[in-house]
C-alpha atoms as a PDB file:
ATOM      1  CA  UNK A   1       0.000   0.000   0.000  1.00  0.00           C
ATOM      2  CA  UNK A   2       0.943   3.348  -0.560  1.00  0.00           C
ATOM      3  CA  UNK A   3       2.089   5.541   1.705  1.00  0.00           C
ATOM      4  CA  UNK A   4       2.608   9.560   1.905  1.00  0.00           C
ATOM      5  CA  UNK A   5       4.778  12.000   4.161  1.00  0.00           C
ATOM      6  CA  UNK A   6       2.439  14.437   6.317  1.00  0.00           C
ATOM      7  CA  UNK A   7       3.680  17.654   7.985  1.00  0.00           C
ATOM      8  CA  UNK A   8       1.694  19.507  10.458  1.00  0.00           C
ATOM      9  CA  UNK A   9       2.657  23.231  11.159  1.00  0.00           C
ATOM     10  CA  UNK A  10       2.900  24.911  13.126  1.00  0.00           C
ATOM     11  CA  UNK A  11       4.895  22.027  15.267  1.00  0.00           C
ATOM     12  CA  UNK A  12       6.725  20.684  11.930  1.00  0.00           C
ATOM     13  CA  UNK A  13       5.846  17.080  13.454  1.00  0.00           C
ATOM     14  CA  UNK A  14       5.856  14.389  10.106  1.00  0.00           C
ATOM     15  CA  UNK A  15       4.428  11.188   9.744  1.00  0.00           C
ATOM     16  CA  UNK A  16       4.122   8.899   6.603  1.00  0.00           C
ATOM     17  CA  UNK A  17       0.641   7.377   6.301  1.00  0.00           C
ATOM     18  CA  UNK A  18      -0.791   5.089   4.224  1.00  0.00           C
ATOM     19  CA  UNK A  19      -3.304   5.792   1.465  1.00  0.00           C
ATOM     20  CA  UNK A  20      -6.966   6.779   2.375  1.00  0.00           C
ATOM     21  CA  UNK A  21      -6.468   7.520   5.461  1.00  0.00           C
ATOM     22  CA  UNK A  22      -7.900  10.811   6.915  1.00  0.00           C
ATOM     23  CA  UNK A  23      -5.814  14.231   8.077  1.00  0.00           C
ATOM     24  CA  UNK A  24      -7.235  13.021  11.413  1.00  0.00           C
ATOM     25  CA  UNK A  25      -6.188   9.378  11.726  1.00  0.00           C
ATOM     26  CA  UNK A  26      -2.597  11.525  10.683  1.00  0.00           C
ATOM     27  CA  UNK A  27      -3.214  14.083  13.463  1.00  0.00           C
ATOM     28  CA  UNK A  28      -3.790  10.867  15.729  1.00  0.00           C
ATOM     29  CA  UNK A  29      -0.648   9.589  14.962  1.00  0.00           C
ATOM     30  CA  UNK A  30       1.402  12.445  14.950  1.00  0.00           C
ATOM     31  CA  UNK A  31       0.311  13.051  18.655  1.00  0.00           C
ATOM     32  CA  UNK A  32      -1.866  16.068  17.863  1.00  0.00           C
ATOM     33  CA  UNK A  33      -5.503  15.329  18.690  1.00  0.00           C
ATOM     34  CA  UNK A  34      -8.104  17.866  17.064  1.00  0.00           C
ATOM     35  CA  UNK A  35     -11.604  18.595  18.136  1.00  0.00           C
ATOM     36  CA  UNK A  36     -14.114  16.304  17.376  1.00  0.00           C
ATOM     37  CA  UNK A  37     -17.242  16.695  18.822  1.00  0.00           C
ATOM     38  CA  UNK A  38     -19.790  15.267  16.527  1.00  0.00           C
ATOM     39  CA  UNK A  39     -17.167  12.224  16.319  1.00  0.00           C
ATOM     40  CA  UNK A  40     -15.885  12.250  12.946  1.00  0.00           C
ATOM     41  CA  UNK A  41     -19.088  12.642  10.795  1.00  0.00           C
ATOM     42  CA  UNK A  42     -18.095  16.067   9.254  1.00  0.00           C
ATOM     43  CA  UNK A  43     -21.089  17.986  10.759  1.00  0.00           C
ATOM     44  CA  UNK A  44     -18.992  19.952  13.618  1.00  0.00           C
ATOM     45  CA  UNK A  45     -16.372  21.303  11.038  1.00  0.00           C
ATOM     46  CA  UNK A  46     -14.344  22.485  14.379  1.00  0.00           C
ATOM     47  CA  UNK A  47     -11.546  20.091  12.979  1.00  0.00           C
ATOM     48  CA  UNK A  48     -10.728  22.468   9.753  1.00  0.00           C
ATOM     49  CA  UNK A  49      -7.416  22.991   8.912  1.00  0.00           C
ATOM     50  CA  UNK A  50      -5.026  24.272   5.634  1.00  0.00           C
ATOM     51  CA  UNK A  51      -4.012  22.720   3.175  1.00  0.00           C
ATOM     52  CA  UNK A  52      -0.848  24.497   2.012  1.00  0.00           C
ATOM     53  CA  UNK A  53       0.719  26.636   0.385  1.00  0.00           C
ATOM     54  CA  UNK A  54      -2.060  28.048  -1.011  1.00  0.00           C
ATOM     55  CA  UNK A  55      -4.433  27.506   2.771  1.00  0.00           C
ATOM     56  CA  UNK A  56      -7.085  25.468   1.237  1.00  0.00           C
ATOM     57  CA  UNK A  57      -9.451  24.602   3.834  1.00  0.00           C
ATOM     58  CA  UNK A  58     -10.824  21.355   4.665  1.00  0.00           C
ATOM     59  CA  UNK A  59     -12.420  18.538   7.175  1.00  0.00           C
ATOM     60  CA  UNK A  60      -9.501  16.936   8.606  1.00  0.00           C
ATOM     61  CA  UNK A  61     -12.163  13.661   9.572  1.00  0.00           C
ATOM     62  CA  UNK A  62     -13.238  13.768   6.019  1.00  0.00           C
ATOM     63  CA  UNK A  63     -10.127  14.855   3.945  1.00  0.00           C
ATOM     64  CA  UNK A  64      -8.951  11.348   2.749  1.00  0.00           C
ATOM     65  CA  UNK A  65      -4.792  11.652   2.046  1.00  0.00           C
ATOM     66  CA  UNK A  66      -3.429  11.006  -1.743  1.00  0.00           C
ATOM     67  CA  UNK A  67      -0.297  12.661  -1.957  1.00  0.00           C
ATOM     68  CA  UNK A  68       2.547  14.049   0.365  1.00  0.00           C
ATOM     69  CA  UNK A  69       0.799  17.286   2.383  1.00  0.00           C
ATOM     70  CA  UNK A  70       1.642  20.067   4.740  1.00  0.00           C
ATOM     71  CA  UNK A  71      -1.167  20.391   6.856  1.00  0.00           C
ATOM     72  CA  UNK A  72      -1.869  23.692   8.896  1.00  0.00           C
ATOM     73  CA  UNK A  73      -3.859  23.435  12.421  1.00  0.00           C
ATOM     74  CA  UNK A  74      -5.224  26.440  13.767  1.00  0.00           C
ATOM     75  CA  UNK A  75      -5.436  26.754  17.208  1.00  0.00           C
ATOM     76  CA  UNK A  76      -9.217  26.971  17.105  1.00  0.00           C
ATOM     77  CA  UNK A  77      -9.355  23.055  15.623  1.00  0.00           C
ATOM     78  CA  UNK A  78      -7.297  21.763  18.384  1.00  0.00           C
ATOM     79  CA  UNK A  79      -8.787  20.006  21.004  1.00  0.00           C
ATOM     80  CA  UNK A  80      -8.332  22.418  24.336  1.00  0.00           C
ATOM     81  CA  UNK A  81      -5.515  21.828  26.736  1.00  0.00           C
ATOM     82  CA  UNK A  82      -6.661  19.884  29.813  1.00  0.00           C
ATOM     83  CA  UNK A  83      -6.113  20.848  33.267  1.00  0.00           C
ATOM     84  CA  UNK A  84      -5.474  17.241  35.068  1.00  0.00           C
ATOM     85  CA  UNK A  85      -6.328  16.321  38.476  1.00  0.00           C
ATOM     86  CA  UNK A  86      -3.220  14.221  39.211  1.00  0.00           C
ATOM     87  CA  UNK A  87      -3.974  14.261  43.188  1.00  0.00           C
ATOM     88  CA  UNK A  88      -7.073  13.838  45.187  1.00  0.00           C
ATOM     89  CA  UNK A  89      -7.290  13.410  48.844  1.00  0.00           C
ATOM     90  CA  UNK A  90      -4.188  10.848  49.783  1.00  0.00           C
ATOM     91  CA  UNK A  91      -4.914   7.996  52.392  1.00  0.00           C
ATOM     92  CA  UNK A  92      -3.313   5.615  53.744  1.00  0.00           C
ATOM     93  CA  UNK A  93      -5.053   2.160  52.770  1.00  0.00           C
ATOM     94  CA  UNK A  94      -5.212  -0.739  54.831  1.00  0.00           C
ATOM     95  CA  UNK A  95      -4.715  -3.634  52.581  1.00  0.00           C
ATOM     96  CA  UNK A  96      -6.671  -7.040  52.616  1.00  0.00           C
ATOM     97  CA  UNK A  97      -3.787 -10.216  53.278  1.00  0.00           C
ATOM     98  CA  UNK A  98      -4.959 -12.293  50.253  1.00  0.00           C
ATOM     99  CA  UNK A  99      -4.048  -8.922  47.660  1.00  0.00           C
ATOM    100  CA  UNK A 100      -0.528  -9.460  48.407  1.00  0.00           C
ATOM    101  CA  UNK A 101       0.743 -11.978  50.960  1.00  0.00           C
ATOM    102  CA  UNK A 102       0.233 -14.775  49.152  1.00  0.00           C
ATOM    103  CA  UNK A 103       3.095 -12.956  47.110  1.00  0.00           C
ATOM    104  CA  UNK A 104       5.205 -11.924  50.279  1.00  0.00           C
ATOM    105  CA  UNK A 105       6.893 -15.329  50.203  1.00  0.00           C
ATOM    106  CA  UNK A 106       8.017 -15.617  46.731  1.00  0.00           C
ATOM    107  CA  UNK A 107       9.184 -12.205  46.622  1.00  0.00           C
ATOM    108  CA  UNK A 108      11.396 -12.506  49.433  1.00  0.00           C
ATOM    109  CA  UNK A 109      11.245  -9.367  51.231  1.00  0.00           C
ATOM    110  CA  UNK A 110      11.064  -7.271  47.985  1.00  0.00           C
ATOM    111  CA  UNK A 111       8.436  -4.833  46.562  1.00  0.00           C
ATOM    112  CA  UNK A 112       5.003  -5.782  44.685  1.00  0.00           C
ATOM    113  CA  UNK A 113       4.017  -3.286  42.756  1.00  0.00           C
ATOM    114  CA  UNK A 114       0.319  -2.627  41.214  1.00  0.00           C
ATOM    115  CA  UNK A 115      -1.548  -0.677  38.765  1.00  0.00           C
ATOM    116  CA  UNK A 116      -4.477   1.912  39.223  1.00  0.00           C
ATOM    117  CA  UNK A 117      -5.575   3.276  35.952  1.00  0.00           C
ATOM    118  CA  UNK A 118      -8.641   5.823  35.722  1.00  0.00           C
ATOM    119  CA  UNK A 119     -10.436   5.946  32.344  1.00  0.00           C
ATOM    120  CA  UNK A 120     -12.106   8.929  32.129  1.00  0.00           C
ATOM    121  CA  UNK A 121     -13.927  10.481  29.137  1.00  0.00           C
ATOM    122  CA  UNK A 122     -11.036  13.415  28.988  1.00  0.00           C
ATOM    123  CA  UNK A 123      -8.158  11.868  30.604  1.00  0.00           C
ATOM    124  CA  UNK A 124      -6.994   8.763  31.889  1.00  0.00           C
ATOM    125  CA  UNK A 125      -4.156   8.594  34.701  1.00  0.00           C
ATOM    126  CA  UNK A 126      -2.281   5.994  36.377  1.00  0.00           C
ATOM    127  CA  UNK A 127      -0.901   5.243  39.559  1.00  0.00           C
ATOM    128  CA  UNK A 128       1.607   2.815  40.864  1.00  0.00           C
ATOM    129  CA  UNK A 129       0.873   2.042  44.028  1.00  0.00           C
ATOM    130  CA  UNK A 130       3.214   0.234  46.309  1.00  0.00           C
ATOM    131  CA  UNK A 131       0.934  -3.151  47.069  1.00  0.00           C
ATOM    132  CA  UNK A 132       2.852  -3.421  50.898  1.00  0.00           C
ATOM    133  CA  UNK A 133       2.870  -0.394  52.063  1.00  0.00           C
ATOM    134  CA  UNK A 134      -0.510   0.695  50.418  1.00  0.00           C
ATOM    135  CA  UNK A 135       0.613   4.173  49.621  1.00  0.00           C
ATOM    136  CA  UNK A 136       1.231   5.702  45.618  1.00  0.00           C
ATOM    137  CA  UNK A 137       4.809   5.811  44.676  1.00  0.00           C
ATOM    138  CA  UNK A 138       3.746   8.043  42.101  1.00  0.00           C
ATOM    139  CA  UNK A 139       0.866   9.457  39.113  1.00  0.00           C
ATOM    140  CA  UNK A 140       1.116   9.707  35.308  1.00  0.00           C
ATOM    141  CA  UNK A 141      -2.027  11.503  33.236  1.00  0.00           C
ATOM    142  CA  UNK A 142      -2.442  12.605  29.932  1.00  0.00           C
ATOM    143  CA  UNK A 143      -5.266  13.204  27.673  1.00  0.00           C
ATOM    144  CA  UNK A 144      -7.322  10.165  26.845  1.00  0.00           C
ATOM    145  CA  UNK A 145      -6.415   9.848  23.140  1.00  0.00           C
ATOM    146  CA  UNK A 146     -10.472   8.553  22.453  1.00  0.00           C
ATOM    147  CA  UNK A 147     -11.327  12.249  22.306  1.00  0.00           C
ATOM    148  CA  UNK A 148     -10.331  12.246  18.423  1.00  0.00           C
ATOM    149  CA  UNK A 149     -13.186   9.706  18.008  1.00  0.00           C
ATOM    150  CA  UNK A 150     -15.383  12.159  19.294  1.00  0.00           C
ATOM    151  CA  UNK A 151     -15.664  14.441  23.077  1.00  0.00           C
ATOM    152  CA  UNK A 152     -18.057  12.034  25.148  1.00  0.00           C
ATOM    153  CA  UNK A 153     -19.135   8.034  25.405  1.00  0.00           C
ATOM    154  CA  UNK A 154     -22.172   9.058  22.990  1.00  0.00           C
ATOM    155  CA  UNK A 155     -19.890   9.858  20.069  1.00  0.00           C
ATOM    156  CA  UNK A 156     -17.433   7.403  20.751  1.00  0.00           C
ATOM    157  CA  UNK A 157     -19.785   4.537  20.824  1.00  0.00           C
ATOM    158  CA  UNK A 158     -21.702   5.993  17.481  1.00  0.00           C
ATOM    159  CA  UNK A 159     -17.999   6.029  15.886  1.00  0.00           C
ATOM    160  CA  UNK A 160     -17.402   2.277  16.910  1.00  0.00           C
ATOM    161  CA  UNK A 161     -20.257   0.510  14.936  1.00  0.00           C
ATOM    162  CA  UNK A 162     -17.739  -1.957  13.058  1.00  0.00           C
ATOM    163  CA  UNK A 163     -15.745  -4.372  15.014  1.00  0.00           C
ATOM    164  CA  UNK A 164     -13.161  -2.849  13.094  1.00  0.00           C
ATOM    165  CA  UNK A 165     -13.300   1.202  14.942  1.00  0.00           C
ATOM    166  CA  UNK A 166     -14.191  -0.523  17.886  1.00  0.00           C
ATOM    167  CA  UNK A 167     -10.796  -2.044  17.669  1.00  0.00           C
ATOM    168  CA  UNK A 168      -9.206   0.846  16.707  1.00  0.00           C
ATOM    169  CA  UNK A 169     -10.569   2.558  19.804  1.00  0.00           C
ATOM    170  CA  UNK A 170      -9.063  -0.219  21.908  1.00  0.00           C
ATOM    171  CA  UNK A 171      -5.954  -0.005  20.468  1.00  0.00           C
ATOM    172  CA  UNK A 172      -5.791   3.850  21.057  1.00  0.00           C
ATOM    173  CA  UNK A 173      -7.042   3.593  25.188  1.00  0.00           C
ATOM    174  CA  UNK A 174      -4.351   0.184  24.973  1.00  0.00           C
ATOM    175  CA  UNK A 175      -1.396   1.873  23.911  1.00  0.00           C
ATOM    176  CA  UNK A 176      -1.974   5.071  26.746  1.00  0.00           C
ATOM    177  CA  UNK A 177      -2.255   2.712  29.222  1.00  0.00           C
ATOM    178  CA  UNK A 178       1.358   1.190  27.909  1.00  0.00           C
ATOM    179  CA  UNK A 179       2.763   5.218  27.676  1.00  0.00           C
ATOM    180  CA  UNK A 180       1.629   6.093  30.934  1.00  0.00           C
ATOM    181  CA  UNK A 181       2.713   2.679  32.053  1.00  0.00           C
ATOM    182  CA  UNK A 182       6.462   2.594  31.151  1.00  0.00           C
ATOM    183  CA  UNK A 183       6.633   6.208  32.690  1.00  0.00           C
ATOM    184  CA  UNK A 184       5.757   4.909  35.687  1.00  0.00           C
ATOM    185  CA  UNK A 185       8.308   2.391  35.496  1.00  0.00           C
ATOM    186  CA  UNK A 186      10.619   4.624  35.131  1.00  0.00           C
ATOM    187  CA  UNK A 187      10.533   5.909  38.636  1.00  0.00           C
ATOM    188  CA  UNK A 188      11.403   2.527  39.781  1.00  0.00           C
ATOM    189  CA  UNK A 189      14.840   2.461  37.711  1.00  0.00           C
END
């Protein structure tokens, strides 16, 4: 399949794509997520962007890629920055045995480690919580990347009719989960 280079200014970010796909399945992967509230059917139009150099403007959830573009996005198609609520009210948990002591023994005096992940319809963060101590070690969030499918459940769900978006929806919520995931892990290097 063919595939073509895509450049997205003001950042200067590129990606190669293949065929057919749209300026918003290339904003997607280039990390830049537009606003989508009607959830890609075109009706919104608050994802327009350029076409350059001569600024024609178009849908980027309808614009279907055939050749090598530059792609302008004003500020007013991005989807607005989020303010994240890392930290809540912190307390000290008392843990149930069977969660972790099973695991005491085979660890041999070392850490267990678990995962808290909160999907949310705007965000999603994570937490790595030390499983003996029952405190956070630390918090990860970032915008959930679903909101280029469309800005709440109802559009989301209307996008993923086909096993197929449904997937790709999975795949997007899979691979945050990863990011946010590894930068946890990092703390523990």
């Amino acid at each position: 399949m063919e595939h073509f280079d895509i450049t997205f200014e003001p950042e200067g970010r590129k990606i190669a794509i293949h065929a057919g796909a749209t300026i918003l399945e290339a904003a997607g992967q280039a990390g830049i997520i537009l606003n989508t509230v009607c959830g890609a059917q075109g009706t919104c139009e608050k994802c327009t962007v350029y076409l350059e150099p001569d600024a024609q403007q178009v849908l980027a959830c309808q614009y279907q890629i055939k050749s090598h573009l530059t792609v302008r996005v004003p500020q007013t198609s991005r989807f607005f920055e989020q303010r994240i609520l890392m930290h809540g009210i912190d307390s000290k948990v008392q843990l149930t045995p069977d969660i972790y002591k099973k695991y005491l023994d085979i660890a041999d005096s070392q850490k267990i480690f678990g995962l808290a992940v909160d999907i949310g319809t705007t965000t999603v963060v994570a937490k790595l919580i030390d499983m003996t101590a029952g405190r956070c070690i630390a918090t990860e969030a970032t915008v959930n990347p679903q909101v280029q499918f469309g800005d709440d459940c109802i559009s989301r769900i209307n996008y993923a009719r086909t096993d197929e978006k449904l997937a790709e929806l999975q795949k997007t919520i899979v691979e945050c989960i990863n990011e946010l995931t590894d930068a946890l892990c990092l703390v523990l290097r």
